[in-house]
Each structure stands twice: as structure tokens, then as C-alpha cells.
C-alpha atoms as a PDB file:
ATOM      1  CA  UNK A   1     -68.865   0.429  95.636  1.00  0.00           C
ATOM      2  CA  UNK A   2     -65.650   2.182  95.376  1.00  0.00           C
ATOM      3  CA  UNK A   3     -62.389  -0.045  95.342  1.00  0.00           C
ATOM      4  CA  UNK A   4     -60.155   0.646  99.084  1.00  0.00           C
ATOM      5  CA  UNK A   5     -57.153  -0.223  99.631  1.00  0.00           C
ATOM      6  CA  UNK A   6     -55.554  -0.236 103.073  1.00  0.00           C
ATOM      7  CA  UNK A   7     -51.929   1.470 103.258  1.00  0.00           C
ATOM      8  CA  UNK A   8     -49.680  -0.334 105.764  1.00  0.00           C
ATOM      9  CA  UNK A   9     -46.654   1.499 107.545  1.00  0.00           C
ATOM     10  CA  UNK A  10     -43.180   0.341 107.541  1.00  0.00           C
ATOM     11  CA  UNK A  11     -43.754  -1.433 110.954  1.00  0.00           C
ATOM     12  CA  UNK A  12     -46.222  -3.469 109.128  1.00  0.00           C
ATOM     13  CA  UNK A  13     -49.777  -2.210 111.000  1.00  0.00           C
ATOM     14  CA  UNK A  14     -52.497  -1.787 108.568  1.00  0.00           C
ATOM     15  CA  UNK A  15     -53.916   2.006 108.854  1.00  0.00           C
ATOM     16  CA  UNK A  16     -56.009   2.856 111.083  1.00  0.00           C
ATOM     17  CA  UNK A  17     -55.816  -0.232 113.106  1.00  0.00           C
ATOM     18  CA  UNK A  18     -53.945   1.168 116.134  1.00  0.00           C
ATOM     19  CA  UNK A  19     -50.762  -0.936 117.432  1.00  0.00           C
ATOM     20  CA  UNK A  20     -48.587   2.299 117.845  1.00  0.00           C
ATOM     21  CA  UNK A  21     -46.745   4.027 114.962  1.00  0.00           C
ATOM     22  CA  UNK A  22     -48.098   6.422 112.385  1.00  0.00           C
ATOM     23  CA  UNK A  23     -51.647   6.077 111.102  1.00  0.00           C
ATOM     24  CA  UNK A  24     -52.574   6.271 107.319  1.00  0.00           C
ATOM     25  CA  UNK A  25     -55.785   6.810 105.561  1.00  0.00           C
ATOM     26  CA  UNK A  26     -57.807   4.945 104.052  1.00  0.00           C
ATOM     27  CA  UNK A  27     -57.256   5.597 100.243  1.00  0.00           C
ATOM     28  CA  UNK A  28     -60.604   5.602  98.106  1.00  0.00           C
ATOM     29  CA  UNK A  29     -60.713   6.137  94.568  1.00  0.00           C
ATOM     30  CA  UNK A  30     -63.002   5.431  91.748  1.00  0.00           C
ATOM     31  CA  UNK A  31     -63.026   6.237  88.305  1.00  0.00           C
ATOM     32  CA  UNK A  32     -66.676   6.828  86.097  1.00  0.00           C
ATOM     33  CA  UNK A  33     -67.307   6.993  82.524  1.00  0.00           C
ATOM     34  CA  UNK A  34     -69.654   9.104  81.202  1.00  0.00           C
ATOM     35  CA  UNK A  35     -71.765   8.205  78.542  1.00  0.00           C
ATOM     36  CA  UNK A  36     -74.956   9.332  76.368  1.00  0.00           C
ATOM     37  CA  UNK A  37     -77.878   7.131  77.517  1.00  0.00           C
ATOM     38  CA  UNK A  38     -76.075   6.020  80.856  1.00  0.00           C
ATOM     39  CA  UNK A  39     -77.280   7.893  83.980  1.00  0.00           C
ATOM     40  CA  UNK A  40     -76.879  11.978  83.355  1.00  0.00           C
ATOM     41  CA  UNK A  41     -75.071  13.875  80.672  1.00  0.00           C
ATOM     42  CA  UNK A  42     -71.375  15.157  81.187  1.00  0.00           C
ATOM     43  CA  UNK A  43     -73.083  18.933  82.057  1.00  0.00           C
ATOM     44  CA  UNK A  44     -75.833  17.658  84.447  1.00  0.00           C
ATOM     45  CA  UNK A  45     -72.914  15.557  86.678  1.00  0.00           C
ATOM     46  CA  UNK A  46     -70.925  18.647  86.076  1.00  0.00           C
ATOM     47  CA  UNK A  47     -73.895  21.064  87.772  1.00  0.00           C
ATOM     48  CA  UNK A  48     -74.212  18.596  90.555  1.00  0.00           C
ATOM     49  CA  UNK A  49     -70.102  18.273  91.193  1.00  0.00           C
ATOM     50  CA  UNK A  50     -69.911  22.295  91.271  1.00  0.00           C
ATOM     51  CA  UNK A  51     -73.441  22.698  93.044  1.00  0.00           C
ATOM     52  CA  UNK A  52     -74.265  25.147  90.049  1.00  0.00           C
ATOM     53  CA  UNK A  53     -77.316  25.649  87.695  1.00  0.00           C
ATOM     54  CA  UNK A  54     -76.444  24.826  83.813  1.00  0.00           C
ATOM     55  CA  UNK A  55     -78.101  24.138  80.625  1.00  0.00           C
ATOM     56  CA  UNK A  56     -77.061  21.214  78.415  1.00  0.00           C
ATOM     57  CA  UNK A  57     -76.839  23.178  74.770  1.00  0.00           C
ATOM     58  CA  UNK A  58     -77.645  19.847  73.173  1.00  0.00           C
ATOM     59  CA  UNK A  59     -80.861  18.774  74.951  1.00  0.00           C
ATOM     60  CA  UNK A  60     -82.101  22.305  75.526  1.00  0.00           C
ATOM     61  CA  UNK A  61     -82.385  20.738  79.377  1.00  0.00           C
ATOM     62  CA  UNK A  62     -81.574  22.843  82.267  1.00  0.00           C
ATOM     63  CA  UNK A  63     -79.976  21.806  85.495  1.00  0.00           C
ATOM     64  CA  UNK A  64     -79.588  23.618  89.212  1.00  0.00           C
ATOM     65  CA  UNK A  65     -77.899  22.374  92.205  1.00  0.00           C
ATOM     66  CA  UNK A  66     -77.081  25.431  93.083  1.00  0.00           C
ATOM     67  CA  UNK A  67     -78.645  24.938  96.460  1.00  0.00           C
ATOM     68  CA  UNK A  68     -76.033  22.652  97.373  1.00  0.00           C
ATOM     69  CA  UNK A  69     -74.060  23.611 100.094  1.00  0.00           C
ATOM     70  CA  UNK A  70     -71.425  20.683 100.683  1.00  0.00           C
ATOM     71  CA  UNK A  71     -69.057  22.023  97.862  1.00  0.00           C
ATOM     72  CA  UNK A  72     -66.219  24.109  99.315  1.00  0.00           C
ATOM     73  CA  UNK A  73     -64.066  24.954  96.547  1.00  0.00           C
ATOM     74  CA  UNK A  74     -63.827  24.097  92.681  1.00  0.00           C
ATOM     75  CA  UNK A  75     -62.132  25.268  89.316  1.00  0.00           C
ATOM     76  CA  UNK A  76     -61.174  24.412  86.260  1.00  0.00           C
ATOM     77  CA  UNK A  77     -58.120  23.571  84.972  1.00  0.00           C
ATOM     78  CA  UNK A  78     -57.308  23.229  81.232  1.00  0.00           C
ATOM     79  CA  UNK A  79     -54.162  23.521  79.092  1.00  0.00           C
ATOM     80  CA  UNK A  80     -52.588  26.576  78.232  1.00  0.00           C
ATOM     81  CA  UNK A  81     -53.182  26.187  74.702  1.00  0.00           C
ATOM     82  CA  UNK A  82     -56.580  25.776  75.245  1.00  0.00           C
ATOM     83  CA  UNK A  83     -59.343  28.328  73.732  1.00  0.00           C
ATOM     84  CA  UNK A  84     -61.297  30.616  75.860  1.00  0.00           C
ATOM     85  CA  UNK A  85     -64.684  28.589  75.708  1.00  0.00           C
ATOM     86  CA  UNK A  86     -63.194  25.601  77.836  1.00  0.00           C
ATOM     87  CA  UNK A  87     -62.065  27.757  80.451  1.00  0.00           C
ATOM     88  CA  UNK A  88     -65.724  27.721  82.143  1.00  0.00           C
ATOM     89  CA  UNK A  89     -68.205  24.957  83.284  1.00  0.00           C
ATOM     90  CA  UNK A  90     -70.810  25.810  81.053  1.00  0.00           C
ATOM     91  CA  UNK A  91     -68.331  25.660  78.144  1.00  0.00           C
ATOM     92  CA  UNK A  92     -65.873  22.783  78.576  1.00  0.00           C
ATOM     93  CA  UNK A  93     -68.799  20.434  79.161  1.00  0.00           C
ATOM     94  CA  UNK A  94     -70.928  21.586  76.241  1.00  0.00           C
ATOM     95  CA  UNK A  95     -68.161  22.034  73.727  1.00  0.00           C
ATOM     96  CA  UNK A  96     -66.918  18.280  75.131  1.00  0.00           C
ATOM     97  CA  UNK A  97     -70.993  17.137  73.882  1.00  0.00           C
ATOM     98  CA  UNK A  98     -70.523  18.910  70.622  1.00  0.00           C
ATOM     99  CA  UNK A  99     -66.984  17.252  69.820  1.00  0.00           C
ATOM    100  CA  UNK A 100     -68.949  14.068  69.661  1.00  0.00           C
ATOM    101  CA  UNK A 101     -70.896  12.683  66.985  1.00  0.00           C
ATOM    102  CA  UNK A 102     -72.578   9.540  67.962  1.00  0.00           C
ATOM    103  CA  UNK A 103     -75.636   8.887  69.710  1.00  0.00           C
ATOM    104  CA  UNK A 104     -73.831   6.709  72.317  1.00  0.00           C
ATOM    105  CA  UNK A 105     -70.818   8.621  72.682  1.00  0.00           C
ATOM    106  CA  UNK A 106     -68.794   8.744  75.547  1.00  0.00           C
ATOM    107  CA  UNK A 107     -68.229  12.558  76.864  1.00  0.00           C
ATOM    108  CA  UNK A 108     -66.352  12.171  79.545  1.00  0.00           C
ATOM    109  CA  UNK A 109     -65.017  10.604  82.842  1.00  0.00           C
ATOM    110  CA  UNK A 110     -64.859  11.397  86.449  1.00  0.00           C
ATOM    111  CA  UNK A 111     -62.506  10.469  89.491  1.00  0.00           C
ATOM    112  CA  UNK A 112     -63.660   9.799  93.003  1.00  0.00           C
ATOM    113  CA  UNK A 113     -61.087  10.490  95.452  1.00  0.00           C
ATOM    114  CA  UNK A 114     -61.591  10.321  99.046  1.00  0.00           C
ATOM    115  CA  UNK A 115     -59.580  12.895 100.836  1.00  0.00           C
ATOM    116  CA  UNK A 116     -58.363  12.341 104.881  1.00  0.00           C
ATOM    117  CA  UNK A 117     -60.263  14.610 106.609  1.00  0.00           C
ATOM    118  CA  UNK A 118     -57.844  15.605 108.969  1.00  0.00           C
ATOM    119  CA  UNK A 119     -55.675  17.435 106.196  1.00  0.00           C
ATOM    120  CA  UNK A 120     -56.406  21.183 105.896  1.00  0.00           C
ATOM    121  CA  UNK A 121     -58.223  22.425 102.868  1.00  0.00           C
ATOM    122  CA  UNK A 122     -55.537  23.942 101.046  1.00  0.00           C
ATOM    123  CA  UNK A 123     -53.469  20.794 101.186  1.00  0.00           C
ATOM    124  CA  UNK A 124     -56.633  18.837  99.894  1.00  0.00           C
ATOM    125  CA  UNK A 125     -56.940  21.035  97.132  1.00  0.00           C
ATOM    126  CA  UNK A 126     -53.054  20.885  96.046  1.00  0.00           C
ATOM    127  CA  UNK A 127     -53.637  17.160  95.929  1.00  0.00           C
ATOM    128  CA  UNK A 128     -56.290  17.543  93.350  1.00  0.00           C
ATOM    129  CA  UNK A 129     -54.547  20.198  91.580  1.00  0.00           C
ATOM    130  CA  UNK A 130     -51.218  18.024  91.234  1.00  0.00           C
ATOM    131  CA  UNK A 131     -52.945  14.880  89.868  1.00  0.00           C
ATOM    132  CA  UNK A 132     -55.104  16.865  87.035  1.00  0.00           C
ATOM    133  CA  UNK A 133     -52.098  19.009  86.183  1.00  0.00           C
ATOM    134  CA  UNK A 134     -49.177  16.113  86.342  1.00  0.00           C
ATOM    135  CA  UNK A 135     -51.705  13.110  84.733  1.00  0.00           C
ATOM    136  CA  UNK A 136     -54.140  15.186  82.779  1.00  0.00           C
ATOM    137  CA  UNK A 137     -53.551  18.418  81.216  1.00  0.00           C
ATOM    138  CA  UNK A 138     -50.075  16.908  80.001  1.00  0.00           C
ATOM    139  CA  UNK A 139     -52.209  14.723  77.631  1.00  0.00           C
ATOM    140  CA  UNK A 140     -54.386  17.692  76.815  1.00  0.00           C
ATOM    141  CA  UNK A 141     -57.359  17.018  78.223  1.00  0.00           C
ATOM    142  CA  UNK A 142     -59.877  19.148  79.931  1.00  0.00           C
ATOM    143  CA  UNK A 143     -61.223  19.296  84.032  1.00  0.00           C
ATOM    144  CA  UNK A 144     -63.154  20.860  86.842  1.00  0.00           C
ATOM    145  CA  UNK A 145     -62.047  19.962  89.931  1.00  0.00           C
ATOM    146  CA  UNK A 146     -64.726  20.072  93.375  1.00  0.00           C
ATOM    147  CA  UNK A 147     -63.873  19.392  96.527  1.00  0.00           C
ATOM    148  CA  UNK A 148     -67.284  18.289  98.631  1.00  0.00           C
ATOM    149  CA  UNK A 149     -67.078  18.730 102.593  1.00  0.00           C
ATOM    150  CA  UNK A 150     -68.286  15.727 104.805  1.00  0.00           C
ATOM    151  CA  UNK A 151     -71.917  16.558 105.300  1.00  0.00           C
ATOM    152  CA  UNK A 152     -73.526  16.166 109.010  1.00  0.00           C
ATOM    153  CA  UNK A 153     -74.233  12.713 108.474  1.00  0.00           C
ATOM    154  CA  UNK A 154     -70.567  12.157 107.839  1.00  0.00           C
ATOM    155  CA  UNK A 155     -68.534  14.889 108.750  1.00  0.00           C
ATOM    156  CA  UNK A 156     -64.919  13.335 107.929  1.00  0.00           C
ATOM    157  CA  UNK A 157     -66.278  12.057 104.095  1.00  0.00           C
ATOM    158  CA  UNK A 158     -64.208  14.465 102.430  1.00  0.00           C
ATOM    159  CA  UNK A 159     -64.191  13.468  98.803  1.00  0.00           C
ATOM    160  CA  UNK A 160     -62.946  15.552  95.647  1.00  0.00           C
ATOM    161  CA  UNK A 161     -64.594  15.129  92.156  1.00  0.00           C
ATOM    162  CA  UNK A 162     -62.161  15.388  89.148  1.00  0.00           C
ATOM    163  CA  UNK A 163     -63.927  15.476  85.674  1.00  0.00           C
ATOM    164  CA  UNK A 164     -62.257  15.421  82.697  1.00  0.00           C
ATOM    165  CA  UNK A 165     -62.613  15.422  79.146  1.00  0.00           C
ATOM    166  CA  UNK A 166     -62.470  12.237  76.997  1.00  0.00           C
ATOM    167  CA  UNK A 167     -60.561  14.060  74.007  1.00  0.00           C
ATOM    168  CA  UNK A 168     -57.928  16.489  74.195  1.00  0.00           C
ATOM    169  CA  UNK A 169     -58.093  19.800  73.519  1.00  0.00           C
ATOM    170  CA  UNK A 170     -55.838  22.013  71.020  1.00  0.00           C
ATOM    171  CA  UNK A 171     -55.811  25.709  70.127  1.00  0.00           C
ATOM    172  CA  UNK A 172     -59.088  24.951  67.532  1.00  0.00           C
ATOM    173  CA  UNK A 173     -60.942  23.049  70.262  1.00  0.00           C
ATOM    174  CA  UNK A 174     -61.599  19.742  70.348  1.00  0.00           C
ATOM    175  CA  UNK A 175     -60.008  17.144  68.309  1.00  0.00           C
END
């Protein structure tokens, strides 16, 4: 279970518990590591964040989510340094399994945010955007960014996905 933490307002109501004044969210973030022989490789979690059909170069295994229909908008967002392989799904995730040697490596991570429903989507998206471009890419690691609509058993569980690379990236690849 993710950790939540409850914001309270200057007039010291918890949100979301009525009592008058302004109403915050809920905040909901979680943070996963992703590992070889723990649950599924970097590009299967990446297929099912992006709702897209890949194939993990290193297993020969091929993944499709690409009837998903809960994913409204994604990218990726890299350094501008970066080379021209990490600038798609299919080759940020496999170049981040080639850049590791070990059987039990860890190939990357991936944040959990929960996003208030009630803000529109291009505000939910600039919220991703700023925390993989101010936290991440400064570092020079590697993302994709989803953002994954409330489905119609829970229309307001907006939620982003924000995977990113475990080493940085430099104009040869990865270190």
C-alpha cells in the first residue's frame, strides 16, 4: 500500500474533512524499484505504463497492452545530451537492460503519484513534467512519463507513472 499523507490548511482542518476553508488532496506517492528476477522487466512495466506492445531485446519476450484504454497521455523525457536511441520506449528501456551486467541487476525505478482529479489534464501533466525535468533529467537520468485516467470503477483515481532510469545517460549512452 502506497504511503498518504493528509495536507492540512492554515486554519488547521485536515483535507478533505469539511469544517469550511479550502480543501486539499490527498497526496499519494510511491516509489518502485525495478529489478531482474522481481515481478516484470523494466520494458514489460514500461508496455503496461504506456498501454503499448514491446519486445524485451534481452529475453526475446514480447509484450502488448496496447488494448489499454485508461492511458491519456505519455512521453518521454530525456536529457539533451542524450543519444537518439533513448528518445523512444522501445529504446530507453532496452538500452537501460543492456547497460547492466549482472543477473540481478536493478534497471530501473518507477514513481506512483496520485493526481486530484479535479485538476484539468494539462495541469496534471505539467506536474509530471516539472518533477522529471527539475529532479531527474538534472542528474541525467532517463523517463517516460503516463498519465492513467480513473477507470469506471474509480473515476477520480487519476494517477501518473514516472519511470526512470537507474544510471544516467551521456552523449555515448549509458554509463
Amino acid at each position: 500500500m502506497a504511503p498518504t499523507r493528509s495536507l492540512t490548511h492554515p486554519s488547521g482542518k485536515r483535507a478533505g474533512h469539511g469544517g469550511g476553508g479550502a480543501v486539499l488532496a490527498e497526496v499519494r506517492l510511491s516509489l518502485k524499484r525495478k529489478a531482474r528476477g522481481r515481478g516484470p522487466g523494466v520494458v514489460a512495466a514500461a508496455a503496461y505504463r504506456h498501454g503499448a506492445a514491446l519486445r524485451d531485446e534481452r529475453t526475446g519476450r514480447a509484450v502488448a497492452f496496447d488494448r489499454r484504454d485508461d492511458v491519456v497521455w505519455s512521453e518521454i523525457v530525456v536529457p539533451d545530451h542524450a543519444p537518439g536511441e533513448v528518445w523512444t520506449l522501445r529504446g530507453l528501456w532496452n538500452g537501460a537492460e543492456r547497460a547492466e551486467s549482472q543477473r540481478d541487476a536493478r534497471t530501473g525505478n518507477v514513481i506512483e503519484l496520485g493526481l486530484p482529479s479535479a485538476l484539468p489534464l494539462w495541469r496534471k501533466i505539467a506536474i509530471c513534467r516539472e518533477l522529471m525535468r527539475s529532479e531527474l533529467t538534472p542528474l541525467g537520468l532517463c523517463g517516460d512519463i503516463a498519465v492513467h485516467a480513473g477507470g469506471a470503477h474509480c473515476p477520480r483515481n487519476w494517477h501518473a507513472h514516472i519511470g526512470f532510469t537507474d544510471r544516467p545517460v551521456t552523449e555515448a549512452g549509458f554509463a
